[in-house]
C-alpha atoms as a PDB file:
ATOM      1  CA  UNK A   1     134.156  77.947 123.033  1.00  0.00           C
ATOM      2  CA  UNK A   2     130.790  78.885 123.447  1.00  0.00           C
ATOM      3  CA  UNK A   3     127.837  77.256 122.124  1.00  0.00           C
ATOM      4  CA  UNK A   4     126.440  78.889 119.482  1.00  0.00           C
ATOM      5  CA  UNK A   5     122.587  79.285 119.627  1.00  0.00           C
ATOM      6  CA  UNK A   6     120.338  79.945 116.704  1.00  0.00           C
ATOM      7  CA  UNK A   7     116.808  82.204 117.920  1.00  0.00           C
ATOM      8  CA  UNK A   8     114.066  83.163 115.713  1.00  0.00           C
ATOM      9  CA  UNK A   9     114.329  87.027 116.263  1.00  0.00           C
ATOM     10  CA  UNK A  10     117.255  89.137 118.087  1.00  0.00           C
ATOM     11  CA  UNK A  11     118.407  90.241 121.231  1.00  0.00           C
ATOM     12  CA  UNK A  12     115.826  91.536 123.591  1.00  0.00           C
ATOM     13  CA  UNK A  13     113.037  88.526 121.610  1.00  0.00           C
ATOM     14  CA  UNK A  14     111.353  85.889 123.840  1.00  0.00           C
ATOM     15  CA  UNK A  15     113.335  83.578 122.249  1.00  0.00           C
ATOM     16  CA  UNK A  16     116.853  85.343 123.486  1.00  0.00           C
ATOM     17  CA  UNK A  17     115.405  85.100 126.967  1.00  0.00           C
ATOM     18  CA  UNK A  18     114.711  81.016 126.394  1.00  0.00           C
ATOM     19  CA  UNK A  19     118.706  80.627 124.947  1.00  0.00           C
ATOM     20  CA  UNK A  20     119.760  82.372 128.255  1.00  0.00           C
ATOM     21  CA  UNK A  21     117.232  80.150 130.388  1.00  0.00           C
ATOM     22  CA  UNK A  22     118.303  76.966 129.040  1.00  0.00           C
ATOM     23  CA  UNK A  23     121.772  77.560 128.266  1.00  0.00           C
ATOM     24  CA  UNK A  24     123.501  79.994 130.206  1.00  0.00           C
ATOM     25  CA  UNK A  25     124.277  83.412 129.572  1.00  0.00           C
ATOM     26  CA  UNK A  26     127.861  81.697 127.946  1.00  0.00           C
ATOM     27  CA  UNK A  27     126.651  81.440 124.738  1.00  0.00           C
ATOM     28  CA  UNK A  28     127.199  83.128 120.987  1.00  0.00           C
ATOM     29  CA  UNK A  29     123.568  84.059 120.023  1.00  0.00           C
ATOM     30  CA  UNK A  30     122.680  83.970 115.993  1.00  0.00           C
ATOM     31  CA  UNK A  31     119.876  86.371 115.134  1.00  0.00           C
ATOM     32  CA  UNK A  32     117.858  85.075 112.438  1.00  0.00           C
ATOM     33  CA  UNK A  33     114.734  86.170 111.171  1.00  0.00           C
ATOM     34  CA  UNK A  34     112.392  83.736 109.979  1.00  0.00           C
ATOM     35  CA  UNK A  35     112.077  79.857 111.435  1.00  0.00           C
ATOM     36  CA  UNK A  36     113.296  78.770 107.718  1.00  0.00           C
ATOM     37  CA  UNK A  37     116.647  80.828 108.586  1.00  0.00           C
ATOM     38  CA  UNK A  38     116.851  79.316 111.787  1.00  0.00           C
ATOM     39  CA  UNK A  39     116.294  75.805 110.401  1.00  0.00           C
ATOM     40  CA  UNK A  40     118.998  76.579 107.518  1.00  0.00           C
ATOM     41  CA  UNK A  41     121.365  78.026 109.948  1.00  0.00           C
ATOM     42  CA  UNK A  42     121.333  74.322 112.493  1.00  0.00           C
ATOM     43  CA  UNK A  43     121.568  72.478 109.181  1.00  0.00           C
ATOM     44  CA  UNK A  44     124.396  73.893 107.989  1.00  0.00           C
ATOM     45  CA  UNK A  45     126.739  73.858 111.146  1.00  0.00           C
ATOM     46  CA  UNK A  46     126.249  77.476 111.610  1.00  0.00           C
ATOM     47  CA  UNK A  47     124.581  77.053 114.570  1.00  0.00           C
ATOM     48  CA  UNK A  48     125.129  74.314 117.390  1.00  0.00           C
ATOM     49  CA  UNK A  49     121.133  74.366 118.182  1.00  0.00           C
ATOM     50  CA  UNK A  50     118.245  76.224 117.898  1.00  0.00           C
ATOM     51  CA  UNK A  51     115.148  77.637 119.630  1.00  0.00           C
ATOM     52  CA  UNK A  52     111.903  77.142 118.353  1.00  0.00           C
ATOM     53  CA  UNK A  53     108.399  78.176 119.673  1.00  0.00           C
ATOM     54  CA  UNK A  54     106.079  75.707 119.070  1.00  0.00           C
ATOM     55  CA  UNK A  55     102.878  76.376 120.880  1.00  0.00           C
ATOM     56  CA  UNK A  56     101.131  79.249 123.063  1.00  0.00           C
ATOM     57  CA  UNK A  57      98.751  78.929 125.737  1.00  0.00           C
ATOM     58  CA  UNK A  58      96.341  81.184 123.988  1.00  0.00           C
ATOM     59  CA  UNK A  59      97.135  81.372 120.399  1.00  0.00           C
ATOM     60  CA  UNK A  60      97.822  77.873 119.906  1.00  0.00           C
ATOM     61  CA  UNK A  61     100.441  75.501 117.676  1.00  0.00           C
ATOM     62  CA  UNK A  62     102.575  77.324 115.907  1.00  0.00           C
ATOM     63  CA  UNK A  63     101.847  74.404 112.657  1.00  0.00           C
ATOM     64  CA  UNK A  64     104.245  75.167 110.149  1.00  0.00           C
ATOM     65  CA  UNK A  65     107.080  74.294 112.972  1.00  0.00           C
ATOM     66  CA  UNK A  66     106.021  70.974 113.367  1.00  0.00           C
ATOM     67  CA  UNK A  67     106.631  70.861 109.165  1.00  0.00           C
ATOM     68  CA  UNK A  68     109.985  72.152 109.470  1.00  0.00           C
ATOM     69  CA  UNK A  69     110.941  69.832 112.230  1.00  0.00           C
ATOM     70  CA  UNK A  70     109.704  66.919 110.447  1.00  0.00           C
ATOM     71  CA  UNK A  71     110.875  67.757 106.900  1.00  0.00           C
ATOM     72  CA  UNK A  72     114.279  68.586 107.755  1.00  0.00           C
ATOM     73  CA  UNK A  73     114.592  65.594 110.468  1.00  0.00           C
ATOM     74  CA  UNK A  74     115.610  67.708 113.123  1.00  0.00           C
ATOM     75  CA  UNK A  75     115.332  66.401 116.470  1.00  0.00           C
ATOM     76  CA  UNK A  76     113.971  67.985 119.669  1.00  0.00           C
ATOM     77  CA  UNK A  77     116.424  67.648 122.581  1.00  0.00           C
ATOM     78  CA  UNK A  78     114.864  69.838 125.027  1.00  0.00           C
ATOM     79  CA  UNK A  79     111.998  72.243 125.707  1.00  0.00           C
ATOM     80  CA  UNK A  80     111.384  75.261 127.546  1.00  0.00           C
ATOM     81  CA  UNK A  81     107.894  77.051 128.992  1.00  0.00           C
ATOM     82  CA  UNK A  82     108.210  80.948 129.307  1.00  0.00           C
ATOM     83  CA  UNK A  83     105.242  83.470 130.852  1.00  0.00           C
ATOM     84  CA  UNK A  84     105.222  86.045 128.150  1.00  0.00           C
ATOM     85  CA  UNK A  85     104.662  89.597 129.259  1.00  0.00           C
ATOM     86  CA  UNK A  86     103.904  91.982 126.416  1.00  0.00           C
ATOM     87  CA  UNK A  87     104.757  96.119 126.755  1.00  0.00           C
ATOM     88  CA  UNK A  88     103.831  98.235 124.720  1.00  0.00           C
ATOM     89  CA  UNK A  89     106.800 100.602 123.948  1.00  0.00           C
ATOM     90  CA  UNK A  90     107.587 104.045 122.350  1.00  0.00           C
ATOM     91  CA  UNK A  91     110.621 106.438 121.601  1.00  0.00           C
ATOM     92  CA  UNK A  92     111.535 108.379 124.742  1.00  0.00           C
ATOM     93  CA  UNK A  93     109.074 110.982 125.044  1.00  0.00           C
ATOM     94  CA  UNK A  94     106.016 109.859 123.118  1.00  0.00           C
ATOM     95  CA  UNK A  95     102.673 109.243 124.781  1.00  0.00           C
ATOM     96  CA  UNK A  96      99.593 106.946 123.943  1.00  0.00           C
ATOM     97  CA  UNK A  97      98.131 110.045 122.085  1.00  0.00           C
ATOM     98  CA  UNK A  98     100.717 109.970 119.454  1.00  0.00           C
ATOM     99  CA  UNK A  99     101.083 106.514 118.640  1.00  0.00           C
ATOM    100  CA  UNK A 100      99.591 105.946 114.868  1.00  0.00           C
ATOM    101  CA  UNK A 101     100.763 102.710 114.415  1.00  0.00           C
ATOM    102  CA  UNK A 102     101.878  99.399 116.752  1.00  0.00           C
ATOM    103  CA  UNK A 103     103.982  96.963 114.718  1.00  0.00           C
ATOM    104  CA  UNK A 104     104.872  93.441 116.058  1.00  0.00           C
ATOM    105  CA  UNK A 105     105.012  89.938 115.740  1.00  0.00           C
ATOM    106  CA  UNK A 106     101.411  88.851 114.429  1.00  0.00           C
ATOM    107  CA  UNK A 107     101.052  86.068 117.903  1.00  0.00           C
ATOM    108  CA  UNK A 108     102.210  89.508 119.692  1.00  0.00           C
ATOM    109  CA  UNK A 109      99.477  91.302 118.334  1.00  0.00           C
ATOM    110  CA  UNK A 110      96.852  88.701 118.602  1.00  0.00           C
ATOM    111  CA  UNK A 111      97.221  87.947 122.511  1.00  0.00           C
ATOM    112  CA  UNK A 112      97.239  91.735 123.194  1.00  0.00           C
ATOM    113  CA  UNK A 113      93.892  91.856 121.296  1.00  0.00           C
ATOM    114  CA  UNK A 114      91.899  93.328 124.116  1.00  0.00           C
ATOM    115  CA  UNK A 115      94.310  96.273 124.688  1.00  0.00           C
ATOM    116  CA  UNK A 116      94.034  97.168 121.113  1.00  0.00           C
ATOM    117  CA  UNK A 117      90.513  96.889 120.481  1.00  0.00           C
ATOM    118  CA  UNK A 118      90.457  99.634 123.233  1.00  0.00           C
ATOM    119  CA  UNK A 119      92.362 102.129 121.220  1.00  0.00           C
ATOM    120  CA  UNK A 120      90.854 101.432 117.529  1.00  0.00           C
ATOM    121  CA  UNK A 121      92.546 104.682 115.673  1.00  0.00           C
ATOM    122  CA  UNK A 122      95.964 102.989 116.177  1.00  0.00           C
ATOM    123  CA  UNK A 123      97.081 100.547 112.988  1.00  0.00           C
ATOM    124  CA  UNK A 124      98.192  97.200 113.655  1.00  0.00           C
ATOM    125  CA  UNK A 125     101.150  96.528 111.643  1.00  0.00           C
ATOM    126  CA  UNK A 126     102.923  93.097 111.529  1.00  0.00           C
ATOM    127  CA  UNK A 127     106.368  92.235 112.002  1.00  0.00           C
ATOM    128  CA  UNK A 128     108.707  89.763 111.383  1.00  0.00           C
ATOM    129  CA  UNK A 129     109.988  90.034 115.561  1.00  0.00           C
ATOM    130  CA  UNK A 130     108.760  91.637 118.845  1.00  0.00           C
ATOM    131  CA  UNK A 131     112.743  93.029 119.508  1.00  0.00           C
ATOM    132  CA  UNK A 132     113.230  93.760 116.036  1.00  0.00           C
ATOM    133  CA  UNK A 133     110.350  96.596 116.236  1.00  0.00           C
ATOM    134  CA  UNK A 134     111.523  98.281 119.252  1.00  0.00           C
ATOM    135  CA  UNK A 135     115.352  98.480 117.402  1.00  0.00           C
ATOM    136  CA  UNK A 136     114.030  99.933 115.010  1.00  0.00           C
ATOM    137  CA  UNK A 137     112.614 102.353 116.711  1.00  0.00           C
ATOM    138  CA  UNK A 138     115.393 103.286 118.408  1.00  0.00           C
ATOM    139  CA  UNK A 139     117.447 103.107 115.664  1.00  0.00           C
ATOM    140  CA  UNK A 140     115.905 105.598 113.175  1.00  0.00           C
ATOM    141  CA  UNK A 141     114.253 107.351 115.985  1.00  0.00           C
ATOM    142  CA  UNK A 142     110.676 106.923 114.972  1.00  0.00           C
ATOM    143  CA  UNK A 143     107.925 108.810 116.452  1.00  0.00           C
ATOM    144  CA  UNK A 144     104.225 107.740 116.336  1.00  0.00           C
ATOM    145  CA  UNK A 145     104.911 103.972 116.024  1.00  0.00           C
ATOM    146  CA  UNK A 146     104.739 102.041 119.097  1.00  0.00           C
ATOM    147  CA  UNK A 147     105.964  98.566 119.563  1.00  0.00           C
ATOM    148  CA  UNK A 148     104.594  95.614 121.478  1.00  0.00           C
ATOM    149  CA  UNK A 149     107.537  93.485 123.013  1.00  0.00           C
ATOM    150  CA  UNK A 150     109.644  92.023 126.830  1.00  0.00           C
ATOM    151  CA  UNK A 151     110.751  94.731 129.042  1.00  0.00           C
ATOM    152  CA  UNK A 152     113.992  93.432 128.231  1.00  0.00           C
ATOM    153  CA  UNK A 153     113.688  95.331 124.678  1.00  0.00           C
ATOM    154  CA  UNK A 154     112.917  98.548 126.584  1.00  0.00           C
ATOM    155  CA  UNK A 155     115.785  98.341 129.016  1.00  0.00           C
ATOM    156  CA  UNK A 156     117.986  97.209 125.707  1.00  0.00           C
ATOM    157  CA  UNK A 157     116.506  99.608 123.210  1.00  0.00           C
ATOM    158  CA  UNK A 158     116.207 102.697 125.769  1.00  0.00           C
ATOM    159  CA  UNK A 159     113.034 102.950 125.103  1.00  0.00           C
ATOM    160  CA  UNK A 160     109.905 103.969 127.085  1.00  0.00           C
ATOM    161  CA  UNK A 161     107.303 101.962 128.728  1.00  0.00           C
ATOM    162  CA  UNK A 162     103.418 103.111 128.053  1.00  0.00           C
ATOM    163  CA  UNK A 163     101.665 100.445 129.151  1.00  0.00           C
ATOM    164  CA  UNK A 164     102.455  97.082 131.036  1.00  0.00           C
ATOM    165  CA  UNK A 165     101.558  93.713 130.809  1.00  0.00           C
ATOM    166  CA  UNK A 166      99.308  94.151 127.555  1.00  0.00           C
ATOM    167  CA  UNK A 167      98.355  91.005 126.887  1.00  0.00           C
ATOM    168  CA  UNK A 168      94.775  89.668 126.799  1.00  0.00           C
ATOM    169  CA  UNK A 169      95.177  86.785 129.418  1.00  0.00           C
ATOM    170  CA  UNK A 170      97.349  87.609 132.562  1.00  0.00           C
ATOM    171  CA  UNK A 171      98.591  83.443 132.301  1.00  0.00           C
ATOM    172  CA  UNK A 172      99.675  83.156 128.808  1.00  0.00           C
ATOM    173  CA  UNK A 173     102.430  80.819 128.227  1.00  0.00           C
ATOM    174  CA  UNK A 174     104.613  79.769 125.127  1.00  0.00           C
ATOM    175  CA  UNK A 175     106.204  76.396 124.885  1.00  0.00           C
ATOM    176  CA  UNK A 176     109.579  76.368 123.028  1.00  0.00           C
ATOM    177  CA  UNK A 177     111.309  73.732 121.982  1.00  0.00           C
ATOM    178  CA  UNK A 178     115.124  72.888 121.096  1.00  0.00           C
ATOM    179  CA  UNK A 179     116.384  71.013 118.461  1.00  0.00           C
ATOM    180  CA  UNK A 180     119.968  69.813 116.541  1.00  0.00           C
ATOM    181  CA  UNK A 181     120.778  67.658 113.690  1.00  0.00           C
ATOM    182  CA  UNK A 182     121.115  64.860 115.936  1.00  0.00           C
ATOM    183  CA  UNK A 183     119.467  63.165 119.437  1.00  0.00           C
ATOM    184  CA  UNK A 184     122.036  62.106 121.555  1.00  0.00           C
ATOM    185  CA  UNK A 185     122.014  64.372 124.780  1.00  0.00           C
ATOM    186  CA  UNK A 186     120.114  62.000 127.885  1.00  0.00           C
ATOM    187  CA  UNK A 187     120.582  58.733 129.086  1.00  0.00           C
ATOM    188  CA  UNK A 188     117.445  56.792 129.383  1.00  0.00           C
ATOM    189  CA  UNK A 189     117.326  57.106 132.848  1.00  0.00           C
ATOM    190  CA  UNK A 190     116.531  61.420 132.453  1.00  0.00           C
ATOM    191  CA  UNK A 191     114.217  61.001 129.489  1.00  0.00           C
ATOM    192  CA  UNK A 192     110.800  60.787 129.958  1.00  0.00           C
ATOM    193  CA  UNK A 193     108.755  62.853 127.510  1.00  0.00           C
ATOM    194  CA  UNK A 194     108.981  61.992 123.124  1.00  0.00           C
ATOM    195  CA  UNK A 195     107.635  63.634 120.229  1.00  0.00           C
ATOM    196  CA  UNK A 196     106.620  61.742 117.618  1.00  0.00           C
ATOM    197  CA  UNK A 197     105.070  61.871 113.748  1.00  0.00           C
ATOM    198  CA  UNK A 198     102.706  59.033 112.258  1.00  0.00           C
ATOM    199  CA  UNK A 199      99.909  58.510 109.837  1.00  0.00           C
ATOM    200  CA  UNK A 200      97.285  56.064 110.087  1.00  0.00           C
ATOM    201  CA  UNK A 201      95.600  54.667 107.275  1.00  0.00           C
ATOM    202  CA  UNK A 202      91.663  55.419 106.419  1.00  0.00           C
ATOM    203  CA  UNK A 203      90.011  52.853 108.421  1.00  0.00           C
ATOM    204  CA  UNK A 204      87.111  53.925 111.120  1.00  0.00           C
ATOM    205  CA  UNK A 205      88.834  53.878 114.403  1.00  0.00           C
ATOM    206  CA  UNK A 206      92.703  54.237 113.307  1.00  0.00           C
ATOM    207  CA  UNK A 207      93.548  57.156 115.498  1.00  0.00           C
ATOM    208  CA  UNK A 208      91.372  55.784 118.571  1.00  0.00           C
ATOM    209  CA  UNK A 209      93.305  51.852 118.628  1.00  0.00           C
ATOM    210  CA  UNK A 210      96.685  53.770 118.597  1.00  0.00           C
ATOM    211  CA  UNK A 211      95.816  56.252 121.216  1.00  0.00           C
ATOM    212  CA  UNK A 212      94.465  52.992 123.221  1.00  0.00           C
ATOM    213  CA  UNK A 213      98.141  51.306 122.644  1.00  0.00           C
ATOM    214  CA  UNK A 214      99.861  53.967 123.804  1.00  0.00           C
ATOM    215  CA  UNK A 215      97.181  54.359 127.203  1.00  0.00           C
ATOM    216  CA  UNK A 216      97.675  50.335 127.638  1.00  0.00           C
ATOM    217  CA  UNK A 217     102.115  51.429 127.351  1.00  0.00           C
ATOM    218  CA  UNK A 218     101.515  53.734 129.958  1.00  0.00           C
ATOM    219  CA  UNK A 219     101.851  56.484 128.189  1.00  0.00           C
ATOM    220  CA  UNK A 220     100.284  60.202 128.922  1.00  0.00           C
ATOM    221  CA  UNK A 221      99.531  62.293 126.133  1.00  0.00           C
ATOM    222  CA  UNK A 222      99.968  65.802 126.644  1.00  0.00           C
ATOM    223  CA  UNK A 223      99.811  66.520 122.691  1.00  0.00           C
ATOM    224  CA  UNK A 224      98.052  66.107 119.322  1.00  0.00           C
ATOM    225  CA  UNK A 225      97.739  68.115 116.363  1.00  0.00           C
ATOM    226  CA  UNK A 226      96.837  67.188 113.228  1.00  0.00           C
ATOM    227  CA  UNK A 227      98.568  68.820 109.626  1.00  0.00           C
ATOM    228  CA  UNK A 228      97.138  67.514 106.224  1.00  0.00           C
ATOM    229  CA  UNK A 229      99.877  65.652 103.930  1.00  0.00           C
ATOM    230  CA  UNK A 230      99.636  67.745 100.608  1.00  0.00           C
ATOM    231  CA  UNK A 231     100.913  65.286  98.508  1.00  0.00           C
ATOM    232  CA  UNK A 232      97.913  63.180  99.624  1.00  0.00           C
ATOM    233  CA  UNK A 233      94.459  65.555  99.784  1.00  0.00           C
ATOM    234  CA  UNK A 234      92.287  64.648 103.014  1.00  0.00           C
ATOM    235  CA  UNK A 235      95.055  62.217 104.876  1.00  0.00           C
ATOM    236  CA  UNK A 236      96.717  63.441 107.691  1.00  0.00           C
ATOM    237  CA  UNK A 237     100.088  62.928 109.659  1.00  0.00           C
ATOM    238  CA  UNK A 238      99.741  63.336 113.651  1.00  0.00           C
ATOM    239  CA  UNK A 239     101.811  64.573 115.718  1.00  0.00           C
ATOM    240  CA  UNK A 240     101.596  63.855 119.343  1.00  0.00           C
ATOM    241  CA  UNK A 241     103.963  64.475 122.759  1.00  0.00           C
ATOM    242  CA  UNK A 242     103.898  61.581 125.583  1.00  0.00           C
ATOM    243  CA  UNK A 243     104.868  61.723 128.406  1.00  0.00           C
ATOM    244  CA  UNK A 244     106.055  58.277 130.918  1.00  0.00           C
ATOM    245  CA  UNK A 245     107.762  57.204 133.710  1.00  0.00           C
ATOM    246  CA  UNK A 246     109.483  54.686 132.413  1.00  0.00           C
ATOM    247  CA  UNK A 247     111.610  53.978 129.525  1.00  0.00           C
ATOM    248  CA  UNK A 248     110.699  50.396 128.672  1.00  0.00           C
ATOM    249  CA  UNK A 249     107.452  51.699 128.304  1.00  0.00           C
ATOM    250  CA  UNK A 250     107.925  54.074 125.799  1.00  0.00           C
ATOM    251  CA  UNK A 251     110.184  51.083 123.934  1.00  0.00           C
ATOM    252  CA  UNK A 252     107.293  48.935 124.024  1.00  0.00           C
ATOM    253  CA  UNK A 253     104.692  51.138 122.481  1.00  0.00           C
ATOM    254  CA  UNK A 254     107.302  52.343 119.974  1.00  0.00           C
ATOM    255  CA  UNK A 255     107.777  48.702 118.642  1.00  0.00           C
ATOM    256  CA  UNK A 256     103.907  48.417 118.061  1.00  0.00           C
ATOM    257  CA  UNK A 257     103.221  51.942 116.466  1.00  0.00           C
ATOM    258  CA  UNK A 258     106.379  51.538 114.153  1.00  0.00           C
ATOM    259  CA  UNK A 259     103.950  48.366 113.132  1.00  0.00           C
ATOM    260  CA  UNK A 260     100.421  49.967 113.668  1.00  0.00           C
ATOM    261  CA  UNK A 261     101.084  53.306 111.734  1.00  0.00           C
ATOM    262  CA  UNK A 262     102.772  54.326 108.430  1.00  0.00           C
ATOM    263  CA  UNK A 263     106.004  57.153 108.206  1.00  0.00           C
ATOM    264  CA  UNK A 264     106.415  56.715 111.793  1.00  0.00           C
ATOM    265  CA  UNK A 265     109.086  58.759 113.091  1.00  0.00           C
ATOM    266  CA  UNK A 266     110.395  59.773 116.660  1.00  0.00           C
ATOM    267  CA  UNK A 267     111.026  63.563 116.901  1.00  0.00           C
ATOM    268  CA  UNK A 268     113.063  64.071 119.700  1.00  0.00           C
ATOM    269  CA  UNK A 269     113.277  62.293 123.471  1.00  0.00           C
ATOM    270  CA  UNK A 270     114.209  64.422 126.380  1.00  0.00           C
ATOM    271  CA  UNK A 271     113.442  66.118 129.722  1.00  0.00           C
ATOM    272  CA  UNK A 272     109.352  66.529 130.679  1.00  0.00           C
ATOM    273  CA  UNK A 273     109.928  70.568 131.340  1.00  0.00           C
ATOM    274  CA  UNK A 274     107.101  70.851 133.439  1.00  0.00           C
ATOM    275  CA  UNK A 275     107.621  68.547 136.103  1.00  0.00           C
END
């Protein structure tokens, strides 16, 4: 039975091409269309795992994932880095002159800033998915609306190609990440990157003597990003991504930050993607 995979977005989306990277073409793919769906859909057995973007090379963390990781104790078995390649994309026939309006995803339209700023009469339009757009298109056979998503939407879609490779900075690279309900997929032996949550109290020099602990455990960190606690004006919960060689290391600084820090929590443990 295949594995059934839960994508923000639908077939033809960046995150379709991820599911097929790091599973296998073998799998049963479930659309949905907001992160909250996707979350809703894993928790509720609906879905075997999802795939979540979490940060871009250009645009940044993607912040309210980390919140819906954390608040719905998810845990991250895996992740993924994809080049994205934006195309801007019409209904067969149309030309750059009659586009009105591009719609797409809003971190579509932002790294493809450049390009648009070039042709300032056109409207930019979010959406709630890069594939979604160009199926629309295609759908109810829209004219003057363009859409900004992978070639793999064109070829899917039928739709033509008016301009390649869009976006603002050639090497622009999203980070996805996949999660379940639970973290039991690698023996210690394969795992050598974590994610984890804390919050340190007010004191000056908090943050700095826990990133020292984890530089004296051996630990790299590849990661931090701060999100305020609402519940709690001007504190904040940190969430950072190690990376080590060794196990026992991570085990070791564990054991002090679970003592050093307050709501700490593990995320996920898994495979460092880019090595």
């Amino acid at each position: 039975m295949s594995l059934k995979i839960a994508i923000q977005g639908i077939r033809g989306s960046n995150h379709h091409q991820v599911a097929k990277d790091y599973f296998g073409e073998d799998i049963a793919l479930v659309e949905c269309l907001s992160f909250d769906s996707l979350v809703d859909h894993v928790l509720n057995r609906r879905a075997d795992k999802g795939v979540m973007a979490i940060e871009n090379s250009i645009a940044g963390s993607i912040i309210p994932n980390y919140a819906l990781v954390y608040q719905n104790n998810l845990h991250i078995i895996g992740e993924h880095y994809l080049n994205i390649h934006h195309n801007l994309m019409v209904y067969k026939g149309q030309t750059m002159e009659d586009i009105e309006e591009v719609h797409s995803h809003p971190m579509a339209l932002l790294q493809c800033k450049e390009f648009l700023k070039a042709h300032s009469h056109i409207k930019l339009v979010e959406a709630v998915d890069t594939a979604e757009t160009a199926q629309r298109i295609q759908r109810e056979k829209l004219h003057k609306i363009a859409a900004i998503a992978p070639k793999a939407a064109a070829q899917l879609y039928d739709l033509d190609i008016i301009a390649s490779e869009i976006q603002t900075i050639t090497n622009n690279s999203t980070r996805f990440i996949v999660v379940k309900t639970q973290n039991k997929e690698l023996p210690k032996t394969e795992i050598n990157k974590a994610s984890l949550r804390f919050v340190t109290d007010h004191k000056r020099g908090s943050l700095a003597t826990v990133l020292n602990v984890m530089s004296d455990c051996n630990l790299n960190l590849t990661k931090i990003q701060s999100l305020p606690i609402i519940e709690t004006p001007w504190k904040y919960a940190f969430f950072v991504d190690i990376t080590f060689d060794a196990y026992d290391s991570f085990e070791k600084a564990k054991s002090l930050l679970h003592i050093m820090t307050e709501d700490f929590r593990v995320l996920g443990e898994y495979k460092n993607a880019r090595i």
